[in-house]
Protein backbone atom coordinates (compact mmCIF):
# COMPACT_ATOMS: atom_id res chain seq x y z
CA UNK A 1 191.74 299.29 105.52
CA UNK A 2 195.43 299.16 106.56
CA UNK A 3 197.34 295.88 106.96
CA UNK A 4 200.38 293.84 107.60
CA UNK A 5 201.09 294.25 103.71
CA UNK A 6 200.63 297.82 103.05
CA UNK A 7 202.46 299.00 106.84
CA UNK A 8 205.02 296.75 105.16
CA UNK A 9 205.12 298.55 101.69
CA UNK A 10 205.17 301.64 103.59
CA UNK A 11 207.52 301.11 106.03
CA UNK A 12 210.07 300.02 102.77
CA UNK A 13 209.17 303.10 100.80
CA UNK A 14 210.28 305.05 103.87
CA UNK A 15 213.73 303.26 104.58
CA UNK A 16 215.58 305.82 103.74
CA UNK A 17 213.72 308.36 106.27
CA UNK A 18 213.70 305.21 109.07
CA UNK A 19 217.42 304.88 108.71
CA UNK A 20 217.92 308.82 109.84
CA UNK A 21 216.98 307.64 113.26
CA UNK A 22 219.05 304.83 113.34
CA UNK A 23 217.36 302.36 113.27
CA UNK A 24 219.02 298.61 112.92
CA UNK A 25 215.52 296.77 112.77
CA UNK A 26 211.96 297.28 112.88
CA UNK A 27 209.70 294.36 112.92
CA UNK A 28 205.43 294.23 113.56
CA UNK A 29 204.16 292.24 116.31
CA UNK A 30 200.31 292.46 117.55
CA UNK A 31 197.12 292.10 115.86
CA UNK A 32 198.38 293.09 112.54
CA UNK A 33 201.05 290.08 112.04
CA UNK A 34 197.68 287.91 113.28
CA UNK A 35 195.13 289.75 110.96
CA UNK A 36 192.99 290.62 113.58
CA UNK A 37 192.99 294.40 113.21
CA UNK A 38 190.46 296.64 113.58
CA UNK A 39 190.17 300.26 112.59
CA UNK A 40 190.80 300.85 116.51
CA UNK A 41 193.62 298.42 116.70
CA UNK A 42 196.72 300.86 117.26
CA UNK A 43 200.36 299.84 115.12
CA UNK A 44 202.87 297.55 117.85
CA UNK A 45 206.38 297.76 116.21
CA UNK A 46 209.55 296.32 117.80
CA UNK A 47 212.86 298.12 117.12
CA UNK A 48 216.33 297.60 117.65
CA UNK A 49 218.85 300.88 116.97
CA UNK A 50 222.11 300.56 115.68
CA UNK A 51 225.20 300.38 118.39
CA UNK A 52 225.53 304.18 119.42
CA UNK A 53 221.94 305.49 118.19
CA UNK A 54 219.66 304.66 121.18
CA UNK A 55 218.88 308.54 122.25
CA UNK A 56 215.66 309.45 123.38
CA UNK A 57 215.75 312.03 120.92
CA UNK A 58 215.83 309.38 118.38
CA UNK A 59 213.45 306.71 120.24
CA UNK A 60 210.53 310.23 120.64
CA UNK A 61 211.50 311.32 117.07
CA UNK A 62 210.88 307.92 115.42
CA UNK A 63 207.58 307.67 117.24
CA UNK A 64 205.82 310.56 116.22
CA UNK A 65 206.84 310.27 112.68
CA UNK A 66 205.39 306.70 112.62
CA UNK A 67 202.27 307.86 113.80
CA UNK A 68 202.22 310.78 111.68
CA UNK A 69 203.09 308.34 108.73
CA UNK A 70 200.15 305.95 109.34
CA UNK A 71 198.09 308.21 111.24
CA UNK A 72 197.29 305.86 113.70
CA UNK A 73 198.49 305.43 117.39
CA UNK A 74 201.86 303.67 118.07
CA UNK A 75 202.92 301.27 120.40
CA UNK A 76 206.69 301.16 119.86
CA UNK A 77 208.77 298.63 122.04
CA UNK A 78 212.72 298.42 121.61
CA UNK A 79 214.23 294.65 122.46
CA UNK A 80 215.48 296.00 125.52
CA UNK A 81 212.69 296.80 126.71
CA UNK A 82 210.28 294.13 126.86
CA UNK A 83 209.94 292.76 130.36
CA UNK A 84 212.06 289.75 131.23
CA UNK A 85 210.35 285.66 131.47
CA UNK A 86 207.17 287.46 130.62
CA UNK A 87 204.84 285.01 128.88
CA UNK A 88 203.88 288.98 126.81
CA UNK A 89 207.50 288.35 125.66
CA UNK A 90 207.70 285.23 124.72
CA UNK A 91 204.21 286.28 122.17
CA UNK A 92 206.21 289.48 120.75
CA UNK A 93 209.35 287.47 120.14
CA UNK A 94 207.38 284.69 118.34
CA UNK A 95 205.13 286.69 116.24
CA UNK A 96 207.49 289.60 115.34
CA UNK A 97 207.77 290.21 111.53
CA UNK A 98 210.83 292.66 110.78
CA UNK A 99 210.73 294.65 107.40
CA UNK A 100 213.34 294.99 105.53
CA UNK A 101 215.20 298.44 104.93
């Protein structure tokens, strides 16, 4: 079964392919960072793009690659876009794990 481990080795043997979209950061938040996936549980990553790269071409392209990589559905957030003094937040910002490209 897939977990925080192996969506990291994946995610690092596809850096080169992430970095096309232009991407800055992408970190896992959600029941995989707490081990408490199922083979239901969908993938939550948090990006950030580089200055200049935020299209929604990039944001829609980066998405369905993802969950054509894992073949599993996506829940993809960018910083900007999580709600503001939301306790839902405050969780993603504290359990965030970022890979490293």
């Amino acid at each position: 079964m897939l977990n925080k481990q192996k969506i990291f080795q994946i995610l690092l043997s596809n850096n080169e392919n992430l970095k096309e979209f232009g991407i800055k950061k992408i970190g896992l938040f959600g029941s995989f960072t707490r081990n408490e996936q199922t083979t239901n549980s969908d993938i939550d990553f948090l990006i950030e793009f580089l200055p200049g790269r935020k299209t929604f071409d990039n944001y829609m392209d980066l998405y369905f690659y993802l969950k054509t990589l894992f073949n599993k559905e996506i829940d993809l957030k960018t910083v900007k876009s999580l709600p503001l003094n939301r306790n839902f937040t405050k969780t993603v910002l504290n359990e965030v794990e970022y890979a490293t490209l």
